[in-house]
N, C-alpha and C. Protein backbone atom coordinates (compact mmCIF):
# COMPACT_ATOMS: atom_id res chain seq x y z
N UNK A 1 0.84 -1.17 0.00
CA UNK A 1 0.00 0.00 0.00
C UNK A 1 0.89 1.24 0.00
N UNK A 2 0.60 1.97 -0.82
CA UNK A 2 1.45 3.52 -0.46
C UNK A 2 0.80 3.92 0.19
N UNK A 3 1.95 5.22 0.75
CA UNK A 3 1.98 6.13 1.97
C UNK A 3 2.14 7.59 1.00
N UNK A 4 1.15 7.88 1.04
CA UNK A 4 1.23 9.48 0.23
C UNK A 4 0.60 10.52 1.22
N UNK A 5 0.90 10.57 2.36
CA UNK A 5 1.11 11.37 3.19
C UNK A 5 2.03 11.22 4.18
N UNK A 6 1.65 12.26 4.91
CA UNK A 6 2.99 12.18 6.13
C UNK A 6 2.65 11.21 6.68
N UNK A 7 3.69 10.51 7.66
CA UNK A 7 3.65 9.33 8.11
C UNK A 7 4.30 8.94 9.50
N UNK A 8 3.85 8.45 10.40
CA UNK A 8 4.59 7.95 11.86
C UNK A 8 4.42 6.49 12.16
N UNK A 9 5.25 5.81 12.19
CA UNK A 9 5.55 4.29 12.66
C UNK A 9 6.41 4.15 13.78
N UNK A 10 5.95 3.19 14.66
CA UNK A 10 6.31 2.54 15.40
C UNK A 10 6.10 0.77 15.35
N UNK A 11 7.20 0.43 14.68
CA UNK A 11 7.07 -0.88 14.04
C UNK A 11 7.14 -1.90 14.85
N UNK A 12 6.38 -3.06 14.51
CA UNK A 12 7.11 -4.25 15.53
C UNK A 12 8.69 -4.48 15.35
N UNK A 13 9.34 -5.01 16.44
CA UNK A 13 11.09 -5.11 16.38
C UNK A 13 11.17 -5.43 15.46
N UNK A 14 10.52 -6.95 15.07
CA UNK A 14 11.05 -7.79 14.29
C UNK A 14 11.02 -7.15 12.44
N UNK A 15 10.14 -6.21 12.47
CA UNK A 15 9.63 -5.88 11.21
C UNK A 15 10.54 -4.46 11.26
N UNK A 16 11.56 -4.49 11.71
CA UNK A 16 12.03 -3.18 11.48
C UNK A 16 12.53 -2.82 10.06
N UNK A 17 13.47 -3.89 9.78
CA UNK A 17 13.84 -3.54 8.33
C UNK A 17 13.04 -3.92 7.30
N UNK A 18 11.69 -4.06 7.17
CA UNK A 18 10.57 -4.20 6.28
C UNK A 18 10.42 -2.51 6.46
N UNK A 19 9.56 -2.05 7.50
CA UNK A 19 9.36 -0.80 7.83
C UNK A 19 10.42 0.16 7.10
N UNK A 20 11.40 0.33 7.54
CA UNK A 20 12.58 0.77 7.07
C UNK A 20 12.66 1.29 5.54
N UNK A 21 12.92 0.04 4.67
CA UNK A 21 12.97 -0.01 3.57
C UNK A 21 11.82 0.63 2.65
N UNK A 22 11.00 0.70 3.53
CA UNK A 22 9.75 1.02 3.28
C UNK A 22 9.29 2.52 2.94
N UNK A 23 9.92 2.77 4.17
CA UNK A 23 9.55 4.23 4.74
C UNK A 23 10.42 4.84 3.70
N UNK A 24 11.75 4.33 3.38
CA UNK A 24 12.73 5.16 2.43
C UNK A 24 12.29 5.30 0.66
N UNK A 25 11.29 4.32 0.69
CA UNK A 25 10.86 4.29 -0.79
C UNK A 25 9.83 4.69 -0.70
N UNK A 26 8.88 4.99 0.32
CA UNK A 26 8.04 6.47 0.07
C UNK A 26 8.27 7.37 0.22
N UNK A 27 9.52 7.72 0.80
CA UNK A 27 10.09 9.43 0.98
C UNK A 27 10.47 9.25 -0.16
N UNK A 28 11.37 8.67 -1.27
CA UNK A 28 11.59 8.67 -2.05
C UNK A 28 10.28 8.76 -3.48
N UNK A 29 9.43 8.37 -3.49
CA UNK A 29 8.29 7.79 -4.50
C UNK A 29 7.16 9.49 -4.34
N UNK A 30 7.19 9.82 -2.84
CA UNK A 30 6.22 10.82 -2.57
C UNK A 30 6.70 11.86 -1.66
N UNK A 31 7.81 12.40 -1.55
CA UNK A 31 8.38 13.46 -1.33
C UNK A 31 7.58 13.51 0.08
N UNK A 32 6.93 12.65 1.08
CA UNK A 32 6.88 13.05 2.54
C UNK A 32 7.29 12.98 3.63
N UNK A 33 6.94 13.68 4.87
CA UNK A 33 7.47 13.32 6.23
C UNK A 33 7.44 12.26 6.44
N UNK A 34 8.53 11.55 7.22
CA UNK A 34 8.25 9.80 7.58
C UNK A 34 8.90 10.07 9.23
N UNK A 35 8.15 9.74 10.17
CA UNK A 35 9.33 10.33 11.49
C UNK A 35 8.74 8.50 11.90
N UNK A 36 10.10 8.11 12.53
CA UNK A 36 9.69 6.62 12.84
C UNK A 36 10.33 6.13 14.08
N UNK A 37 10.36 4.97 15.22
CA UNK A 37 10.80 5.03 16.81
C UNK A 37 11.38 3.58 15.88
N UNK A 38 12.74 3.42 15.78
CA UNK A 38 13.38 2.02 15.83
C UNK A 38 14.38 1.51 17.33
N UNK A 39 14.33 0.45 17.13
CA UNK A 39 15.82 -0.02 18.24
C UNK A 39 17.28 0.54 17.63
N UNK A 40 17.88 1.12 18.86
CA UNK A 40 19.01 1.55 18.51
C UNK A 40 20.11 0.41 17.51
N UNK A 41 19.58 -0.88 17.87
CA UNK A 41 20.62 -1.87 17.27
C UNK A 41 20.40 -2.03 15.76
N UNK A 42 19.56 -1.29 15.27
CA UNK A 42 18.88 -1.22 14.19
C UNK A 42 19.23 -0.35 13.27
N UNK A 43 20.08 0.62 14.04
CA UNK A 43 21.09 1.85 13.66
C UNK A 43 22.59 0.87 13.09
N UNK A 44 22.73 -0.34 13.11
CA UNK A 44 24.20 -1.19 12.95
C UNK A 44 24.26 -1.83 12.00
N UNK A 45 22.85 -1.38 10.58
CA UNK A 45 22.75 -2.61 9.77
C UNK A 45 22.58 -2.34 8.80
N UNK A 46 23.14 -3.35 7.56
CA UNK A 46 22.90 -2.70 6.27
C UNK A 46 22.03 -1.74 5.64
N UNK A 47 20.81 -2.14 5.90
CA UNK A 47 19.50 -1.32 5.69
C UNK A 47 19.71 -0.57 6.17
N UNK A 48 19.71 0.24 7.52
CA UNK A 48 20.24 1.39 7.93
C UNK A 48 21.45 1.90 7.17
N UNK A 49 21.90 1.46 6.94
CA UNK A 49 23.10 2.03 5.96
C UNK A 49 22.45 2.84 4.47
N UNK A 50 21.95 1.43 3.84
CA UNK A 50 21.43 1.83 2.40
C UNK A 50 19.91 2.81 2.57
N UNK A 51 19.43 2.77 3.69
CA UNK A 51 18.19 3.56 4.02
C UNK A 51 18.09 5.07 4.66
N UNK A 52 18.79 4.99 5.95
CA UNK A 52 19.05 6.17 6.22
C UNK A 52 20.12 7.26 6.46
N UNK A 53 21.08 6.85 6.41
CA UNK A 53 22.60 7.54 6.28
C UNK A 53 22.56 8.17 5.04
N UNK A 54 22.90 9.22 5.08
CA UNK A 54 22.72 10.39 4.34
C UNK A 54 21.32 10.62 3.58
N UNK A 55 20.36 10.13 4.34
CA UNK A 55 19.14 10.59 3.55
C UNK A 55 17.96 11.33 4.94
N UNK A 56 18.17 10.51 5.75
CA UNK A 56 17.35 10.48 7.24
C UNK A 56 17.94 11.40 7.85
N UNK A 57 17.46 11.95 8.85
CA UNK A 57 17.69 12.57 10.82
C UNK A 57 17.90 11.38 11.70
N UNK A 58 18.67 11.25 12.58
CA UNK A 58 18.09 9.98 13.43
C UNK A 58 19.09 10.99 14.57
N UNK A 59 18.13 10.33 15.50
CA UNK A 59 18.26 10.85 17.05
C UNK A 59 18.27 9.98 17.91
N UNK A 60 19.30 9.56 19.19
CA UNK A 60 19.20 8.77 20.41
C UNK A 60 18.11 9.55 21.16
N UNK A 61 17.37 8.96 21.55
CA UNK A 61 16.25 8.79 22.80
C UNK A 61 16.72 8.23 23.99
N UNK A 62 16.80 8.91 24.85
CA UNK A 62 17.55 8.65 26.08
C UNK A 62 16.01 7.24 26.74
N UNK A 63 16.60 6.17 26.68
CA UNK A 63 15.86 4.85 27.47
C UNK A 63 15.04 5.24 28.53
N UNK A 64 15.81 5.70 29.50
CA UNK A 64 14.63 6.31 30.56
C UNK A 64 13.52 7.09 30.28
N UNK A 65 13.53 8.01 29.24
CA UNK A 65 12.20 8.81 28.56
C UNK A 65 11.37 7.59 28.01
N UNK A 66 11.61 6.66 27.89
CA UNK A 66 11.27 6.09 26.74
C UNK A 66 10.57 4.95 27.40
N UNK A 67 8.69 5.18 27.09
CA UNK A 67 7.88 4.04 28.05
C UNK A 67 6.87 4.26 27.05
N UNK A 68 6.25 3.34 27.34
CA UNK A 68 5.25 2.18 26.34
C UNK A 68 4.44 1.60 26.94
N UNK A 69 3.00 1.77 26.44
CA UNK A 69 1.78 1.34 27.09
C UNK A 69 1.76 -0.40 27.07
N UNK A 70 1.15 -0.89 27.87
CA UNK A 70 0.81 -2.04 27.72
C UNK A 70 -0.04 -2.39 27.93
N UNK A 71 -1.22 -2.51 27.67
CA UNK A 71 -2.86 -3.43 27.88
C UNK A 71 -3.19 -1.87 28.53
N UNK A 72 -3.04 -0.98 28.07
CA UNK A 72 -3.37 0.31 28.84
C UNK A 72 -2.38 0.84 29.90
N UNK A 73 -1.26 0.14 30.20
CA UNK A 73 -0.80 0.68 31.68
C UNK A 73 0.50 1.36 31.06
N UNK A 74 0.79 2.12 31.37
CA UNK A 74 2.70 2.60 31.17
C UNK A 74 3.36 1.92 31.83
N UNK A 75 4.44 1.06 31.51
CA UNK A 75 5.57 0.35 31.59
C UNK A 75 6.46 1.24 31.95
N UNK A 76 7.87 0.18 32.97
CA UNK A 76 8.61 1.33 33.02
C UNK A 76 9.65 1.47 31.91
N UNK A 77 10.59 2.64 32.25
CA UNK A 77 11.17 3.08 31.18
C UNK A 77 11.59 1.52 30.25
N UNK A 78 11.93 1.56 28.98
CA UNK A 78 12.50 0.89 28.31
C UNK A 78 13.65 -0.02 28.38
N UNK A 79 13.97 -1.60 28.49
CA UNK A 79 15.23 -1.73 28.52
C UNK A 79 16.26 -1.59 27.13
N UNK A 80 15.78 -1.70 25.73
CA UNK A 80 16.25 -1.09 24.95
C UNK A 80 16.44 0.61 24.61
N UNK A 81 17.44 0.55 23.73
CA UNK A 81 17.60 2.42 23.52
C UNK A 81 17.05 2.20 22.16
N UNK A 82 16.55 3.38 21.97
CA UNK A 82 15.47 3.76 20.18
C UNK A 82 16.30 4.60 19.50
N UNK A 83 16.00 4.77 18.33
CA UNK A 83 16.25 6.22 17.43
C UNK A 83 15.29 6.21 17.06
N UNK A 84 15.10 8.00 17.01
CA UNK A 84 13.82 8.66 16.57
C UNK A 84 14.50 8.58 15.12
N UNK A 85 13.71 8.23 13.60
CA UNK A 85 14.32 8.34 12.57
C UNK A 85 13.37 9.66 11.88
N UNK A 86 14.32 10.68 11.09
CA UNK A 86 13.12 11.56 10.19
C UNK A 86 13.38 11.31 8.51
N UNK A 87 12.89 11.17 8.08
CA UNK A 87 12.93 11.40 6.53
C UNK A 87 12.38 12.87 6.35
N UNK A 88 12.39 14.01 5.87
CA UNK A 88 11.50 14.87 5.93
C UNK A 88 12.25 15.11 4.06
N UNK A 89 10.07 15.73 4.15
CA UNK A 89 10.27 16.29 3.18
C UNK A 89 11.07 17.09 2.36
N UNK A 90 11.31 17.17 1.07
CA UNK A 90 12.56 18.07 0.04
C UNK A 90 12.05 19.17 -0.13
């Protein structure tokens, strides 16, 4: 399905580099915002390489900011670290 608008994901782990690849070929295909929450380890990998290095923003999210609902409740902080990723518009 395309994404021809702006766009925010928060992907499952496992689907990160589906997401990813994804997100870079609709910034690419439709010139929009893509702002997305990955695992920092996710920042170490090819796809991150061929996807967002020199095309993206990406930002560390300090772990302790970083909490997530569960069945409704907030969890505590995160034991993984994230990057905020941006694609933004040209």
């Amino acid at each position: 399905q395309d994404w021809r608008y702006n766009a925010w994901c928060n992907p499952p782990h496992h689907l990160s580099e589906e997401f990813v690849r994804k997100a870079n070929e609709e910034w690419i295909k439709w010139n929009i915002n893509i702002i997305m929450i990955i695992p920092a380890n996710s920042m170490c990998t090819n796809y991150a390489e061929e996807c967002i290095e020199g095309k993206a923003e990406y930002h560390p999210i300090n772990r302790k900011w970083c909490k997530f609902l569960h069945k409704g409740k907030e969890m505590e902080h995160s034991r993984n670290g994230y990057f905020v990723v941006l694609w933004r518009k040209k």
